[in-house]
C-alpha atoms as a PDB file:
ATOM      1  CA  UNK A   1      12.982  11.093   9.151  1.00  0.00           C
ATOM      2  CA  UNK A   2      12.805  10.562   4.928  1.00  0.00           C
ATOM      3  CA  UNK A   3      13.965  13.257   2.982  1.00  0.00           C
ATOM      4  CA  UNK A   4      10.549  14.946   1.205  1.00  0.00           C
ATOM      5  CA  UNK A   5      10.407  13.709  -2.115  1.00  0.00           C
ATOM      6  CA  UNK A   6       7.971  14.617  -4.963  1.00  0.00           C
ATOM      7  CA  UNK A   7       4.982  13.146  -5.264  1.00  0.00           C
ATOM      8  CA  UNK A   8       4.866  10.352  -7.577  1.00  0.00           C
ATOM      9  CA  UNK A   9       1.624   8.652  -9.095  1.00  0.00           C
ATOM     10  CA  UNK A  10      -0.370   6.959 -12.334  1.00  0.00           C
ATOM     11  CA  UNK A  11      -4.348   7.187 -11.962  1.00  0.00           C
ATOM     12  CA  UNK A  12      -7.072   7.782 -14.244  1.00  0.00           C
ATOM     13  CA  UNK A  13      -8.002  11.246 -13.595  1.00  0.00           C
ATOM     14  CA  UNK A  14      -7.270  13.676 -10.675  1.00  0.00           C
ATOM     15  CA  UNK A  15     -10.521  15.445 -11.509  1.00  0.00           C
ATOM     16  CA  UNK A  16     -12.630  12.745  -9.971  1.00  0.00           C
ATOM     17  CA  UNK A  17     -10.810  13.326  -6.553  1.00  0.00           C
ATOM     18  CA  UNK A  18     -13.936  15.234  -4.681  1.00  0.00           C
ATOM     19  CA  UNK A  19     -16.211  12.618  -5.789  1.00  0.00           C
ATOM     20  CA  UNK A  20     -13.479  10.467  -4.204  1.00  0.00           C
ATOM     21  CA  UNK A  21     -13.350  12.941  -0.870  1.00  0.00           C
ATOM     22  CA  UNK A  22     -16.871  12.279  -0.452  1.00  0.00           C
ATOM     23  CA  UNK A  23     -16.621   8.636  -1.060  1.00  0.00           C
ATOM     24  CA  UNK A  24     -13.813   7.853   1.568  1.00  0.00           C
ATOM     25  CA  UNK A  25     -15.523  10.323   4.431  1.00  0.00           C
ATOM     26  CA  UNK A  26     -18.600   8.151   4.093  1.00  0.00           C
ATOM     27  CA  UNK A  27     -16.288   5.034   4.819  1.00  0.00           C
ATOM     28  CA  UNK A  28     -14.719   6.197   7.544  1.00  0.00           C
ATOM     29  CA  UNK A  29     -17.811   7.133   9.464  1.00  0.00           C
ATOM     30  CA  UNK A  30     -18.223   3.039   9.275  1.00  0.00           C
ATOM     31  CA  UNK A  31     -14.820   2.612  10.647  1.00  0.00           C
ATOM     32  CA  UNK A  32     -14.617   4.499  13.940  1.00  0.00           C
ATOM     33  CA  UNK A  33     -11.769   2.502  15.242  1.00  0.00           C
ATOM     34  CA  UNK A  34      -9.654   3.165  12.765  1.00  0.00           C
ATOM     35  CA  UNK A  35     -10.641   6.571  12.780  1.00  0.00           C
ATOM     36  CA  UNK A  36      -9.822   6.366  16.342  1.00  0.00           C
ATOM     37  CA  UNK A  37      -5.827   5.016  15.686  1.00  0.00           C
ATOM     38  CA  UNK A  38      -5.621   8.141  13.219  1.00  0.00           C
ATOM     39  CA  UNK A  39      -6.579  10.536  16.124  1.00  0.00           C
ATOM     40  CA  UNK A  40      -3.984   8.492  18.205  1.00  0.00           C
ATOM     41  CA  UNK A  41      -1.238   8.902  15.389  1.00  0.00           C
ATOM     42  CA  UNK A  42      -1.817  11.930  14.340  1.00  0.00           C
ATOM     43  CA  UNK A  43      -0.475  13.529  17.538  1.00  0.00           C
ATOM     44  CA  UNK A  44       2.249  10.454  18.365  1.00  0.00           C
ATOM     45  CA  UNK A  45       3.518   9.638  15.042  1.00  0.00           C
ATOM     46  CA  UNK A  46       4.664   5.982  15.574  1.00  0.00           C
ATOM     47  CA  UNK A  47       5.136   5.865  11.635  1.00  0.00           C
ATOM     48  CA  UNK A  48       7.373   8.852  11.437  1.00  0.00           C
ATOM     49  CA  UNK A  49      10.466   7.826   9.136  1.00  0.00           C
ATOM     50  CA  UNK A  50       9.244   4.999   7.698  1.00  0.00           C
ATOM     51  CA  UNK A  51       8.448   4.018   4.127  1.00  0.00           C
ATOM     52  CA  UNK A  52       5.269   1.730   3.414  1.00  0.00           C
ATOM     53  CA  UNK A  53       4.466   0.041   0.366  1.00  0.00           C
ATOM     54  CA  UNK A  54       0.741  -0.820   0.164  1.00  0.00           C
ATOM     55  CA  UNK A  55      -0.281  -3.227  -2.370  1.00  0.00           C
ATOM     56  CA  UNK A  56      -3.874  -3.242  -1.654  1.00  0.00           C
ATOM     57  CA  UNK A  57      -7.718  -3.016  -3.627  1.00  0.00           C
ATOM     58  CA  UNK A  58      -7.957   0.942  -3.891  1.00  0.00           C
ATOM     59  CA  UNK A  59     -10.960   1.215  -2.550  1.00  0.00           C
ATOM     60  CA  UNK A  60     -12.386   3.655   0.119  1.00  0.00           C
ATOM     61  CA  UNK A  61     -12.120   1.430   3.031  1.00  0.00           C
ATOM     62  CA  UNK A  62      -8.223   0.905   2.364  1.00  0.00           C
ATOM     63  CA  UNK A  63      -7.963   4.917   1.203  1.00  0.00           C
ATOM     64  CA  UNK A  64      -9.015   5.330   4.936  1.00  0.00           C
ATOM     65  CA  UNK A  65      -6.130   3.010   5.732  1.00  0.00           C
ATOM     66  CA  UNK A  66      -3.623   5.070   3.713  1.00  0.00           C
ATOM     67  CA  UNK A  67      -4.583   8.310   5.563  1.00  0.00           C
ATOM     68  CA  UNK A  68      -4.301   6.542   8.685  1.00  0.00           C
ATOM     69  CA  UNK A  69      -0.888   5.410   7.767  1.00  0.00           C
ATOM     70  CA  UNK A  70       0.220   9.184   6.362  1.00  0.00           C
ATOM     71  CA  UNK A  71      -1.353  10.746   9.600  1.00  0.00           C
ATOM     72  CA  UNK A  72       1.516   8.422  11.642  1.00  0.00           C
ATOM     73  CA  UNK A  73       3.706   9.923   9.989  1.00  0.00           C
ATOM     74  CA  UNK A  74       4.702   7.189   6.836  1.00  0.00           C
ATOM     75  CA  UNK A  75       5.718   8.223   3.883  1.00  0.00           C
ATOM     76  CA  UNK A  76       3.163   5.756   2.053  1.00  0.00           C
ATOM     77  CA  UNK A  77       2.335   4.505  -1.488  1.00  0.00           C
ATOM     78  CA  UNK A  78      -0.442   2.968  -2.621  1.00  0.00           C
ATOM     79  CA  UNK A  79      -1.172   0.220  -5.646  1.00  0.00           C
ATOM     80  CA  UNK A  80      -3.616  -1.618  -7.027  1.00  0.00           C
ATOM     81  CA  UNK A  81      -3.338  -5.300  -5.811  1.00  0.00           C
ATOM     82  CA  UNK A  82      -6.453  -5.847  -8.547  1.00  0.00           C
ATOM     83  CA  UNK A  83      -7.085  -4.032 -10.769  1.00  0.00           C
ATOM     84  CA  UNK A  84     -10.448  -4.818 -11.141  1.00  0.00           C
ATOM     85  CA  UNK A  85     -11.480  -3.438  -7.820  1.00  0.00           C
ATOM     86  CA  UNK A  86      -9.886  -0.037  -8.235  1.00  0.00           C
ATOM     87  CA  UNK A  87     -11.884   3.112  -7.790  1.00  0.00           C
ATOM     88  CA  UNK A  88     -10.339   5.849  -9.792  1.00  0.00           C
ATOM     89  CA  UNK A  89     -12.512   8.374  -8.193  1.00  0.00           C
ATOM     90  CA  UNK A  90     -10.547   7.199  -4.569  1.00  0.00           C
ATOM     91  CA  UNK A  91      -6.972   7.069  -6.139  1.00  0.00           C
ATOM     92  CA  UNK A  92      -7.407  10.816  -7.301  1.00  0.00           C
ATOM     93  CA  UNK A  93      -8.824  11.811  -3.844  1.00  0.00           C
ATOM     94  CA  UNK A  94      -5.533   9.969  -2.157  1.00  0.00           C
ATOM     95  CA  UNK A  95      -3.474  11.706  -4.456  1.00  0.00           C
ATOM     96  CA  UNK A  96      -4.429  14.885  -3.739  1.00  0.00           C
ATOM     97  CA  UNK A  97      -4.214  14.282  -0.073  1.00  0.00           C
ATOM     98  CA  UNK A  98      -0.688  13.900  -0.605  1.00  0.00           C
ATOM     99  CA  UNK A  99      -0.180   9.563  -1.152  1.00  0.00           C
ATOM    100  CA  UNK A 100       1.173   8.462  -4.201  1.00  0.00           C
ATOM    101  CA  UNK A 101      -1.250   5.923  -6.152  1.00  0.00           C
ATOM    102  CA  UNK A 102      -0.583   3.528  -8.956  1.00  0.00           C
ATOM    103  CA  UNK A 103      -3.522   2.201  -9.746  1.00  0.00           C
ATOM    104  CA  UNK A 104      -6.358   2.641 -12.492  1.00  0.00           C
ATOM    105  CA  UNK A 105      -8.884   0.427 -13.002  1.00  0.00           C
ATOM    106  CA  UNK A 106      -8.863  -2.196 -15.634  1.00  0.00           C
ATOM    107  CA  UNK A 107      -5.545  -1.566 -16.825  1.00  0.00           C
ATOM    108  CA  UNK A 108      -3.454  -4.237 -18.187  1.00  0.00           C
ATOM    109  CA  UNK A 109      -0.820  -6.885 -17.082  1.00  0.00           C
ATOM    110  CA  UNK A 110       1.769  -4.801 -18.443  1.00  0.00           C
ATOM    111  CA  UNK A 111       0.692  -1.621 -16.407  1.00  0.00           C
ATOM    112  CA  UNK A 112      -0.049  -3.799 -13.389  1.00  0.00           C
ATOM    113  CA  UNK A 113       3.882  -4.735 -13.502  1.00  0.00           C
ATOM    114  CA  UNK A 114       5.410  -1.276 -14.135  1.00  0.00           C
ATOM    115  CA  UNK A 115       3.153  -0.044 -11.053  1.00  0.00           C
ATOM    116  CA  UNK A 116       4.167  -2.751  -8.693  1.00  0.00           C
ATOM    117  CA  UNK A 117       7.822  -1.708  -9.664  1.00  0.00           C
ATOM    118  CA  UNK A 118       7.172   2.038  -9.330  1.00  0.00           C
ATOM    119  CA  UNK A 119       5.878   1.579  -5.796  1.00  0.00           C
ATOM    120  CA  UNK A 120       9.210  -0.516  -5.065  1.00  0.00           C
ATOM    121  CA  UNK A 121      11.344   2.624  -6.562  1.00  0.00           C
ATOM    122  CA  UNK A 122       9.446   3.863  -3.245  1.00  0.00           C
ATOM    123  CA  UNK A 123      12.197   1.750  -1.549  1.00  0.00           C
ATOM    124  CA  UNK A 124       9.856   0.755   1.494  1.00  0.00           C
ATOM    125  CA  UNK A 125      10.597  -0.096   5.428  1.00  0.00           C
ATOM    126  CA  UNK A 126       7.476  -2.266   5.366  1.00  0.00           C
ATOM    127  CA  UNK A 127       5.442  -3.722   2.507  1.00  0.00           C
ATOM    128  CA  UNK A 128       1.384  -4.631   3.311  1.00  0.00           C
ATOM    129  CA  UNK A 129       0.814  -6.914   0.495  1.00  0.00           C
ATOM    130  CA  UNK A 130      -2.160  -8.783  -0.970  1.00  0.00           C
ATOM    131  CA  UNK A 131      -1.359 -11.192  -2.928  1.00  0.00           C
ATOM    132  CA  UNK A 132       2.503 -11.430  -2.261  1.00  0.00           C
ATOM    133  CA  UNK A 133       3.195  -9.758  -5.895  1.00  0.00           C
ATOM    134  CA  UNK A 134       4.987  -6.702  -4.340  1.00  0.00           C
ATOM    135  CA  UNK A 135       7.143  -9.602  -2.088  1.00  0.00           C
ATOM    136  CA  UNK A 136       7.868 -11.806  -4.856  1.00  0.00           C
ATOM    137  CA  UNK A 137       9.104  -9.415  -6.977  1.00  0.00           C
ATOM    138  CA  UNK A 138      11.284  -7.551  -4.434  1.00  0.00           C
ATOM    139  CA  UNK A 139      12.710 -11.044  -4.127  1.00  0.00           C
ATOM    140  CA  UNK A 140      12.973 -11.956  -7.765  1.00  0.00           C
ATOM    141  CA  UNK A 141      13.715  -9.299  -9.866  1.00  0.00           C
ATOM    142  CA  UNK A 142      13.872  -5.973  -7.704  1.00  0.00           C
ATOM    143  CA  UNK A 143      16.698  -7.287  -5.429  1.00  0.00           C
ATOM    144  CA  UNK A 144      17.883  -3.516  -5.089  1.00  0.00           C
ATOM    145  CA  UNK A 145      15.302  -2.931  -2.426  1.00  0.00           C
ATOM    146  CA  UNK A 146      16.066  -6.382  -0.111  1.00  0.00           C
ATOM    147  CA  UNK A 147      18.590  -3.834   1.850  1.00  0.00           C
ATOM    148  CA  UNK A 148      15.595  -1.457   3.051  1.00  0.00           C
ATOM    149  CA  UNK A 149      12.645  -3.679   4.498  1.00  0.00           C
ATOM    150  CA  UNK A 150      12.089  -4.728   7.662  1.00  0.00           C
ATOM    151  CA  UNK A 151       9.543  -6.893   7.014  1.00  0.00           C
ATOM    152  CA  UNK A 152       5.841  -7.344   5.518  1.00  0.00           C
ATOM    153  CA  UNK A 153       2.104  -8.090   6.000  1.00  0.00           C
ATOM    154  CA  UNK A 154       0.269 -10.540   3.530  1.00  0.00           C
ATOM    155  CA  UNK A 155      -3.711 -10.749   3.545  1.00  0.00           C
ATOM    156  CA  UNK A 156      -4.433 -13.810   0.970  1.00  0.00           C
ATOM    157  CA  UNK A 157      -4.119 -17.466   1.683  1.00  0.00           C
ATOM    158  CA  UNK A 158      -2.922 -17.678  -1.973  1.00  0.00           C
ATOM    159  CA  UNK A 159      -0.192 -15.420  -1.439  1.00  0.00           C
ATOM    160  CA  UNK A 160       0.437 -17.160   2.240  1.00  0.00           C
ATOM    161  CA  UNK A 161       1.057 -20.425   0.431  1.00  0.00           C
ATOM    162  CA  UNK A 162       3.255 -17.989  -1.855  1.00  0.00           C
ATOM    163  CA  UNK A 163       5.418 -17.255   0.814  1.00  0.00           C
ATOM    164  CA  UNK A 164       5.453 -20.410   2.641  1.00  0.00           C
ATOM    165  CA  UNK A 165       7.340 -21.859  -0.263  1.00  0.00           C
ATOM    166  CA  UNK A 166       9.719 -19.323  -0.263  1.00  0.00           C
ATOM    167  CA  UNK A 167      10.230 -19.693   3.288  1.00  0.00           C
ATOM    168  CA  UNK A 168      10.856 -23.452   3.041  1.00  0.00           C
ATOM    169  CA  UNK A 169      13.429 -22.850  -0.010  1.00  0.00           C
ATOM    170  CA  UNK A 170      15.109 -20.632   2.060  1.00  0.00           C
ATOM    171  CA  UNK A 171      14.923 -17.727  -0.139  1.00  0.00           C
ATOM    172  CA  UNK A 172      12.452 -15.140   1.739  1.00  0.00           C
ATOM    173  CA  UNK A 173      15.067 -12.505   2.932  1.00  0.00           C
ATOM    174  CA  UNK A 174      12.676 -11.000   5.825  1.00  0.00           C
ATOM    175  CA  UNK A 175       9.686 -11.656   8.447  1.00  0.00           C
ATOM    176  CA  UNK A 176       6.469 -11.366   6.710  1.00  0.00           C
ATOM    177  CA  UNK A 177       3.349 -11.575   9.108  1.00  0.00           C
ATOM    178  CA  UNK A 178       0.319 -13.196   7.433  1.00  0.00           C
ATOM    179  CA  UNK A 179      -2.471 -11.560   8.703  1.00  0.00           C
ATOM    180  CA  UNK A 180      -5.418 -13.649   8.875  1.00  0.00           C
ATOM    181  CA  UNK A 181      -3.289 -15.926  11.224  1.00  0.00           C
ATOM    182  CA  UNK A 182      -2.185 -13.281  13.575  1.00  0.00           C
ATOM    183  CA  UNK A 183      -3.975 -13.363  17.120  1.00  0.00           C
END
């Protein structure tokens, strides 16, 4: 099991998170099968000990992921693979369910960076990336946390290609499973 740490986060404003709440029930009555896996996980925990960096569009369809992940048990933080699709109103409602979230929409390149690198201070197991920002720079500049994945997702045929080339320079350090070709 990980050791209970504090909870760590940069959003816009915590007092949107009911407006949030509200936002992220509606989704999940749209997504009864994952609502279904968090039933399943909350009582078997297949997550339990394990640290998950998601680099994903806050919105309420992946906040419903998040809680999904948290109710198997994974310690779990959350940030903004765009910016532009962030829903500060859903970061402060994850937040106060516990997940740490760096995200807030619109913010700048320089933000964007210090997030992705906050989230790797998370020192994940597994990294579910979209983009392959949080991969590249785990790889390139945040070497410190090669020693504690096991391996990642990746969503985007950009950041596929991404990590292709890595792969064929012989530099990508563990598995990475790109989603949209998975069976």
């Amino acid at each position: 099991m990980s050791e209970s740490r504090p909870l760590r986060y940069d959003i816009a404003d915590r007092s949107l998170a009911d407006a949030g709440h509200r936002r992220i029930s509606w989704a999940a009555r749209e997504m009864p099968v994952l609502r279904q896996i968090r039933d399943r996980f909350q009582t078997e925990q297949p997550l339990a000990g394990l640290r998950i960096v998601a680099c994903v569009h806050v919105t309420t369809e992946t906040a419903n992921l998040a809680l999904t992940l948290k109710a198997g048990g994974a310690d779990a933080i959350i940030c903004a693979s765009n910016p532009l699709s962030t829903q500060d109103d859903v970061a402060a409602a994850l937040v106060d369910e516990g997940i740490g979230v760096f995200a807030i929409k619109g913010e700048d390149a320089e933000t964007y960076y210090r997030h992705l690198n906050d989230a790797i201070d998370h020192q994940p197991h597994i990294i579910i990336d979209d983009g392959a920002d949080v991969v590249s720079t785990v790889h390139r500049q945040r070497q410190d946390a090669l020693e504690f994945v096991i391996g990642a997702t990746e969503e985007t045929t950009t950041g596929v290609q991404r990590l292709r080339a890595m792969e064929t320079a012989g530099v990508l350090r563990f598995p990475v499973i790109a989603v949209n070709d998975a069976d």
